[in-house]
C-alpha atoms as a PDB file:
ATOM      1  CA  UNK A   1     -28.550 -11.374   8.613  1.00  0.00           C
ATOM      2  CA  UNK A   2     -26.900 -10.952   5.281  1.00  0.00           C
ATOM      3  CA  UNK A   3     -25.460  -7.456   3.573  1.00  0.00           C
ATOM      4  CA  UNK A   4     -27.967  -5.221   2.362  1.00  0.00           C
ATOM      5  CA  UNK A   5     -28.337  -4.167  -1.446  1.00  0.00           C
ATOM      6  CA  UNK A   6     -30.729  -1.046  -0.392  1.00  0.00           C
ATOM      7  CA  UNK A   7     -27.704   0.843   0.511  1.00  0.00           C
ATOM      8  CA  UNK A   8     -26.832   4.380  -0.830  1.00  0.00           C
ATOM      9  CA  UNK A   9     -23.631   6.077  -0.440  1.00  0.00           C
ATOM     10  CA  UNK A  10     -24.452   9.719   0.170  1.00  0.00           C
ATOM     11  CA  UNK A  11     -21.833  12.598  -0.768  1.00  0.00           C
ATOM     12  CA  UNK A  12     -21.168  14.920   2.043  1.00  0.00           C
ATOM     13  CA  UNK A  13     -21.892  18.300   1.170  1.00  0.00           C
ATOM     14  CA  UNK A  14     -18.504  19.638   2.930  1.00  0.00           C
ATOM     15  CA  UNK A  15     -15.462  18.409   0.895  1.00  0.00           C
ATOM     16  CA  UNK A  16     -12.255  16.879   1.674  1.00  0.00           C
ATOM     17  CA  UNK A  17     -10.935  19.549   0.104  1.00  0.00           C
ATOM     18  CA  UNK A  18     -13.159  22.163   1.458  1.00  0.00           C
ATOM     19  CA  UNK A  19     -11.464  21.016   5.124  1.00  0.00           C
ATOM     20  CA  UNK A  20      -8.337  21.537   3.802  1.00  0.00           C
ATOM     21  CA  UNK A  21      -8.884  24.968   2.928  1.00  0.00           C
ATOM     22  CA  UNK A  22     -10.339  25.929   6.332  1.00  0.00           C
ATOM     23  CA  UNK A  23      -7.722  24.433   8.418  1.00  0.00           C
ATOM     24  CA  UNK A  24      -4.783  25.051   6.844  1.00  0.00           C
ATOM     25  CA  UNK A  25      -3.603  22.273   6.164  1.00  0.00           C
ATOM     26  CA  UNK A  26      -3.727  18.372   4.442  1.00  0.00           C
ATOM     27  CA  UNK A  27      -5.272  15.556   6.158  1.00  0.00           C
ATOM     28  CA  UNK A  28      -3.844  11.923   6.515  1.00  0.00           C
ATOM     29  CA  UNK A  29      -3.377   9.004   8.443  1.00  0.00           C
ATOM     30  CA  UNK A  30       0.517   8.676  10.633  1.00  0.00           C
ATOM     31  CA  UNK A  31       0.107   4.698  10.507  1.00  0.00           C
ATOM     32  CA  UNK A  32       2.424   4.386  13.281  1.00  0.00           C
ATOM     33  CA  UNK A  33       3.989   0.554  13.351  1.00  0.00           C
ATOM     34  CA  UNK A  34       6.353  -1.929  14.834  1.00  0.00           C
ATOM     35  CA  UNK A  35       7.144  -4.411  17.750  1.00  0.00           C
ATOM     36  CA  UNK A  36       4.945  -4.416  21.183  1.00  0.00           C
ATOM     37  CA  UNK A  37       7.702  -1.816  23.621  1.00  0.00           C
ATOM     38  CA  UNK A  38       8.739  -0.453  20.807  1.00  0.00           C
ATOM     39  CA  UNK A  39       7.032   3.367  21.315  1.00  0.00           C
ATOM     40  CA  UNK A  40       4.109   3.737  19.148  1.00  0.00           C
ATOM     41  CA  UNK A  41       1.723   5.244  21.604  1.00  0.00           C
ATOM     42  CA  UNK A  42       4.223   7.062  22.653  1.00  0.00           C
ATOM     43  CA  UNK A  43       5.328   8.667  19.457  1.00  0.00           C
ATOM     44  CA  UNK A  44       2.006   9.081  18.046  1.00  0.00           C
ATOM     45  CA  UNK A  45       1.016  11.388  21.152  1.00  0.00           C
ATOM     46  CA  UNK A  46       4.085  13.309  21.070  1.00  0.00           C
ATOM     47  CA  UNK A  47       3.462  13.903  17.685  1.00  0.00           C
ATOM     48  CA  UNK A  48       0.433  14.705  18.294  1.00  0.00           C
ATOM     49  CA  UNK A  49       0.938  17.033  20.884  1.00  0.00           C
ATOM     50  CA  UNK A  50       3.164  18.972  18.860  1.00  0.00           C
ATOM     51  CA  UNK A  51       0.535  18.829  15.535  1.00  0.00           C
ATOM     52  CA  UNK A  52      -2.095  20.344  18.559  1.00  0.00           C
ATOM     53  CA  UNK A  53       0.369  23.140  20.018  1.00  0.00           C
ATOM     54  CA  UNK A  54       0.636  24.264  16.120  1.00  0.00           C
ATOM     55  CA  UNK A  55      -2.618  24.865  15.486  1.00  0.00           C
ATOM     56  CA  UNK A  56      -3.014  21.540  13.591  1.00  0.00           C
ATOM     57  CA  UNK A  57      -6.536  19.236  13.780  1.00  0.00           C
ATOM     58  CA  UNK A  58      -5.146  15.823  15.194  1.00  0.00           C
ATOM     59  CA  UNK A  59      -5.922  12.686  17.019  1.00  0.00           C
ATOM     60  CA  UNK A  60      -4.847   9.653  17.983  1.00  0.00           C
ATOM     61  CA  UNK A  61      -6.207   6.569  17.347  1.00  0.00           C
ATOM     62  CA  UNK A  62      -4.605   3.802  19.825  1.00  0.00           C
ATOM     63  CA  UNK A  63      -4.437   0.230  20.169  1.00  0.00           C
ATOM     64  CA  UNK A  64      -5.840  -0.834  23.632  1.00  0.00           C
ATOM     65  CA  UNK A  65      -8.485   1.980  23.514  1.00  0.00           C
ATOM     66  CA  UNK A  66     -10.389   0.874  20.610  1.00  0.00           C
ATOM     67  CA  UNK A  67      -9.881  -2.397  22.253  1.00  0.00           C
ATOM     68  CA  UNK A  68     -11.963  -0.876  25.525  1.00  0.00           C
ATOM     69  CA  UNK A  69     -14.697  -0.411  22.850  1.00  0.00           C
ATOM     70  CA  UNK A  70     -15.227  -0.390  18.829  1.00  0.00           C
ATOM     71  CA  UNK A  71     -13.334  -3.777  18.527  1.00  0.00           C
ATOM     72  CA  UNK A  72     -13.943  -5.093  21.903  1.00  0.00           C
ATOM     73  CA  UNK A  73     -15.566  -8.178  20.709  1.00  0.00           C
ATOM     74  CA  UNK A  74     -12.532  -9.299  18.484  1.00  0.00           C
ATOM     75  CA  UNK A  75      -9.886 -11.792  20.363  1.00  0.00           C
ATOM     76  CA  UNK A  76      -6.321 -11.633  19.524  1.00  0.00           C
ATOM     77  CA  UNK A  77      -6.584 -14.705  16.909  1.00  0.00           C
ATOM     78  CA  UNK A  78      -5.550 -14.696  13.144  1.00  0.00           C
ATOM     79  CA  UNK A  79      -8.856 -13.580  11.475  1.00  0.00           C
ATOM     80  CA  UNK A  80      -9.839 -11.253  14.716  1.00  0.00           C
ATOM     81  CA  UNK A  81      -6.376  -9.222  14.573  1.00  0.00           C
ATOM     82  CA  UNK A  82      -6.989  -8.849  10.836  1.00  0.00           C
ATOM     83  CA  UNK A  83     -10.577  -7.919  11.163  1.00  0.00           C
ATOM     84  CA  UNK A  84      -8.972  -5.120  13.763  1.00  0.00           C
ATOM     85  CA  UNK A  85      -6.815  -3.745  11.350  1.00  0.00           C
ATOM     86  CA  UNK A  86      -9.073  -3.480   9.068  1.00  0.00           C
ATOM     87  CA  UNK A  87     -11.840  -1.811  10.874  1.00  0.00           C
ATOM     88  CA  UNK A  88      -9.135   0.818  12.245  1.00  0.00           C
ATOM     89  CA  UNK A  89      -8.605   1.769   8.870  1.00  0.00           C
ATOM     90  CA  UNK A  90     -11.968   2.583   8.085  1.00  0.00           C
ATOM     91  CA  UNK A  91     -11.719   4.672  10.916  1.00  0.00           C
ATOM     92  CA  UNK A  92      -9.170   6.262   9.929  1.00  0.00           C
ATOM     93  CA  UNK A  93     -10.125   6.904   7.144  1.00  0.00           C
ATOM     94  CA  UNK A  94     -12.954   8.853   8.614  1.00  0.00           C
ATOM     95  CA  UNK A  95     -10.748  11.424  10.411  1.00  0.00           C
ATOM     96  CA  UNK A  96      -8.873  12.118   6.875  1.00  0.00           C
ATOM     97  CA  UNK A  97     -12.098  12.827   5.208  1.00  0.00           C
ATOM     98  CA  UNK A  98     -12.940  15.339   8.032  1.00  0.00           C
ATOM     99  CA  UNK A  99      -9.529  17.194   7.443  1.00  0.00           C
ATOM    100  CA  UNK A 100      -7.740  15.797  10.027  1.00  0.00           C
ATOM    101  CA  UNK A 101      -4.406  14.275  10.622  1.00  0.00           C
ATOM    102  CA  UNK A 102      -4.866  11.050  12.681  1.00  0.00           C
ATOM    103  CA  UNK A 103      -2.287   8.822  14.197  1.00  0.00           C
ATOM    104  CA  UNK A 104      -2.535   5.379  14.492  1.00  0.00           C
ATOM    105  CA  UNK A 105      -0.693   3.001  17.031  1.00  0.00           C
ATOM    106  CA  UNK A 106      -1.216  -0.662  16.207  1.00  0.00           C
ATOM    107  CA  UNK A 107       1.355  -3.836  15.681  1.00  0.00           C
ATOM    108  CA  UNK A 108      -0.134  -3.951  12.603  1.00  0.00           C
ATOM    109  CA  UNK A 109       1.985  -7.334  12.099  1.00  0.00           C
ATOM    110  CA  UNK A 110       1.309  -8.577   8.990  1.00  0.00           C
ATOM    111  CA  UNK A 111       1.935  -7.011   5.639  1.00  0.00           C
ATOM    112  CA  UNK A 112      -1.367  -7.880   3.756  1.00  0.00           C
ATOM    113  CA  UNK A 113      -3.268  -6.213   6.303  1.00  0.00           C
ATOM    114  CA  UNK A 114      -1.229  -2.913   6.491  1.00  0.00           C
ATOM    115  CA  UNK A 115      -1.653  -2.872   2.451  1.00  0.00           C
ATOM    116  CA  UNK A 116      -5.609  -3.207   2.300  1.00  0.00           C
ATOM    117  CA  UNK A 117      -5.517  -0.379   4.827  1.00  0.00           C
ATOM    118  CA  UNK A 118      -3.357   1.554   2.544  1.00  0.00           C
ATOM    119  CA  UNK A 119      -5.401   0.814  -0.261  1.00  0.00           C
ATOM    120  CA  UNK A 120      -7.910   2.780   1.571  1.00  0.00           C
ATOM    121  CA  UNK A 121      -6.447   5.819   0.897  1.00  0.00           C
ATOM    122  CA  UNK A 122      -5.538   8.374  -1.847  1.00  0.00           C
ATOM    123  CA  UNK A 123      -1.854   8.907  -2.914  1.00  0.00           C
ATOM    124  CA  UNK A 124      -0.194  10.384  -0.035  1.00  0.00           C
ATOM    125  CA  UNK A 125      -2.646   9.925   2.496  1.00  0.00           C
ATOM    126  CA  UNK A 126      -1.458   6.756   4.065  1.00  0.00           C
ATOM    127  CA  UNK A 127       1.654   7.227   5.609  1.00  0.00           C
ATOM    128  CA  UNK A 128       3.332   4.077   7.385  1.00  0.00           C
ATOM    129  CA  UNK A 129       6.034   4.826  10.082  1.00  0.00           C
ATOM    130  CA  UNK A 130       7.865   1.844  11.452  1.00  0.00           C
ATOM    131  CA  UNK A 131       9.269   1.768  14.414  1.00  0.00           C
ATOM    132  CA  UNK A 132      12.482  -0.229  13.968  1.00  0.00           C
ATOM    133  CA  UNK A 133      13.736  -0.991  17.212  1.00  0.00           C
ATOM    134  CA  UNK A 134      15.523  -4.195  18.170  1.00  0.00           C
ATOM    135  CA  UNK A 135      13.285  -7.098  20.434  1.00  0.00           C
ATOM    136  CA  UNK A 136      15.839  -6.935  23.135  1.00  0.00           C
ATOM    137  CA  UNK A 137      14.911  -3.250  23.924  1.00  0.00           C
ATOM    138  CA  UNK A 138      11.433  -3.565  23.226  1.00  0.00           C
ATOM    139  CA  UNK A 139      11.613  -7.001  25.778  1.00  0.00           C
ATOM    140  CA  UNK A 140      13.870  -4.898  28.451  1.00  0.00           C
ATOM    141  CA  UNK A 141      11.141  -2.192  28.412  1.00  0.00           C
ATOM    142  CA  UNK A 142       8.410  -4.266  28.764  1.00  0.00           C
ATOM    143  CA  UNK A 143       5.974  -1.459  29.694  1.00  0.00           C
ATOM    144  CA  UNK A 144       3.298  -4.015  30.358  1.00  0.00           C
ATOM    145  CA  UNK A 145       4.849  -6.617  31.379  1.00  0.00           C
ATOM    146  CA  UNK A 146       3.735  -8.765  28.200  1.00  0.00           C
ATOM    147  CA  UNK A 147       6.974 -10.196  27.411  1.00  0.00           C
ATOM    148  CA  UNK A 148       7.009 -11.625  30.109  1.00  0.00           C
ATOM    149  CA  UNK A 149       3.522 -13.314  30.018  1.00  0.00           C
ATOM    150  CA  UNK A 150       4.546 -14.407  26.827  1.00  0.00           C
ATOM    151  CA  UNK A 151       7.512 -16.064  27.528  1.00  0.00           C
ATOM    152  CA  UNK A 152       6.014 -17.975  30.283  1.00  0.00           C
ATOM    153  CA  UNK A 153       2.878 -19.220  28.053  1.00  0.00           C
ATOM    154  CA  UNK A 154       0.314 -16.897  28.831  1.00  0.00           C
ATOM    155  CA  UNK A 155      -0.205 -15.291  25.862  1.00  0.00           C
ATOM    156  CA  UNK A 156      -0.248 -17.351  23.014  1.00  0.00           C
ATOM    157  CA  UNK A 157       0.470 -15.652  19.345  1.00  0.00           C
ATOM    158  CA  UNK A 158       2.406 -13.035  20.822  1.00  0.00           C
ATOM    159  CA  UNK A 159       3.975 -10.957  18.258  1.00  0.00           C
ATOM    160  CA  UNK A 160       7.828 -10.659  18.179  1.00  0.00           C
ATOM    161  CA  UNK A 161       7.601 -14.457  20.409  1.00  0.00           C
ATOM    162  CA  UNK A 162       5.438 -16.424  19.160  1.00  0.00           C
ATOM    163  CA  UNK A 163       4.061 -14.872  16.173  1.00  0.00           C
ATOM    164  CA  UNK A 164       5.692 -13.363  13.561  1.00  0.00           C
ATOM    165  CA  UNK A 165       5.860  -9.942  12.660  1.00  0.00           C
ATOM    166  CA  UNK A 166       6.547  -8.675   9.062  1.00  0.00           C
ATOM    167  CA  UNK A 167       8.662  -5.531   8.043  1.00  0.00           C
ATOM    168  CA  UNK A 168       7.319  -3.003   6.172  1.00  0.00           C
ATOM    169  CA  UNK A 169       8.811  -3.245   2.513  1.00  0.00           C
ATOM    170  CA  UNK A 170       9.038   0.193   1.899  1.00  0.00           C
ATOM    171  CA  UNK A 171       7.681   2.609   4.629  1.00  0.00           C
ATOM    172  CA  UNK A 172       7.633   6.228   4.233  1.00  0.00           C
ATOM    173  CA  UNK A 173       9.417   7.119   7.379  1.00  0.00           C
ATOM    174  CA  UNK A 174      11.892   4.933   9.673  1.00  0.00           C
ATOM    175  CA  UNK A 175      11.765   5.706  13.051  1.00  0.00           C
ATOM    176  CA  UNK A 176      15.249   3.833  15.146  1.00  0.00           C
ATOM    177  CA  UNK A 177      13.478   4.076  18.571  1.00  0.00           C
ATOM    178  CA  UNK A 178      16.383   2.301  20.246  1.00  0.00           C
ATOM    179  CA  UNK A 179      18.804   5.289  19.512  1.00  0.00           C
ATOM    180  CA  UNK A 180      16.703   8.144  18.723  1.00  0.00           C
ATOM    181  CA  UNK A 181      15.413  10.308  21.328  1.00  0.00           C
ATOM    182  CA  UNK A 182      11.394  11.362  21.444  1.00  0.00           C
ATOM    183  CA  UNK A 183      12.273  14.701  20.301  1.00  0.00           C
ATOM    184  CA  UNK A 184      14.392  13.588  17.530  1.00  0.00           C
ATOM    185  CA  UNK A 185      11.724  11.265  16.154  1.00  0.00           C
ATOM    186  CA  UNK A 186       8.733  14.053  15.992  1.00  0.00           C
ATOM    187  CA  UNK A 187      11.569  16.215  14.308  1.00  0.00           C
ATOM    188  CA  UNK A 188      11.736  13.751  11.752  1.00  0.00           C
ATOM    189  CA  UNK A 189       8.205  13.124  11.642  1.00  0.00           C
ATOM    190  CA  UNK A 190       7.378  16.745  11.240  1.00  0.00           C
ATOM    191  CA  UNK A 191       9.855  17.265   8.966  1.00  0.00           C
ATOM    192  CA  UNK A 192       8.464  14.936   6.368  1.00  0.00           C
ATOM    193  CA  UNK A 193       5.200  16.413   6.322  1.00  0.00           C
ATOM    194  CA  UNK A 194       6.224  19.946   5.843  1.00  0.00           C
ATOM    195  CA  UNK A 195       8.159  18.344   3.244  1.00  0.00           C
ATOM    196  CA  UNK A 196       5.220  16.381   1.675  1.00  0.00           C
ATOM    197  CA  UNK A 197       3.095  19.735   1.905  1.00  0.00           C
ATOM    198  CA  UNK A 198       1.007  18.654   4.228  1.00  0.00           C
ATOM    199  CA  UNK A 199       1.388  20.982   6.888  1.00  0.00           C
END
């Protein structure tokens, strides 16, 4: 079955705005990115923790849960991991229009993906947040053991081994997860969005 052309898009009654105003605060998207090991879940729920022990509207959007569900029908090929992406960031881009602050924890390897996603958004909304933190440490971690799968074959187009990943150009906020501590890197996290207004 094609697209359909009888499709309307219907204005919600509630604005963006509106939200806003009743919560106190901006909404947008924490687009949390970087290596496999390399602490985006972990980040984005510590920063989201903190966002919820404020008073602030937040979730977290994470990698192998939308796998368990919304995308489980995608593999981890080329077109599948781009169709992921790109359905996250419709997601997303949900949870900004209700007013809320969402983090999201994917590879997000490739740069044309992490742009359309972007290109989602309204200035300011999309904020990208890569994890820099070198492939030794992210391979020594190893919290599920897929480095090593992947060094033995049983993953192919792993990213980091055998499939590239591509650094952001210019990402809002740098995150050194090697050397920073958890609490240093919500700091900085929180930091730029009282800086940016948004809380």
């Amino acid at each position: 079955m094609g697209k359909s052309n009888h499709l309307t898009w219907h204005q919600s009654t509630i604005t963006k705005t509106d939200r806003h105003q009743e919560n106190g605060h901006k909404s947008c998207v924490l687009w949390f990115t970087g290596l496999s090991g390399s602490g985006k879940s972990t980040l984005a729920n510590a920063v989201d923790q903190a966002l919820f022990k404020a008073g602030f509207r937040s979730y977290v959007l994470d990698g192998d849960n939308i796998r368990h569900g919304l995308n489980k029908d995608l593999s981890f090929g080329v077109s599948d991991r781009k169709e992921n992406i790109r359905r996250i960031g419709e997601v997303a881009k949900l949870f900004v229009d209700s007013g809320q602050i969402v983090s999201s924890a994917f590879i997000s390897p490739f740069l044309e993906d992490r742009a359309q996603v972007r290109n989602m958004f309204e200035n300011g909304e999309f904020i990208e947040i890569f994890l820099n933190c070198p492939i030794q440490i992210c391979e020594d971690r190893d919290p599920k053991g897929l480095y090593r799968k992947a060094r033995i074959g049983e993953i192919p187009e792993f990213t980091g081994i055998s499939s590239p990943y591509e650094i952001p150009d210019n990402p809002e906020i740098i995150i050194e997860t090697g050397r920073m501590s958890i609490e240093e890197s919500v700091k900085e996290i929180l930091k730029y969005l009282k800086e940016r207004k948004i809380l």
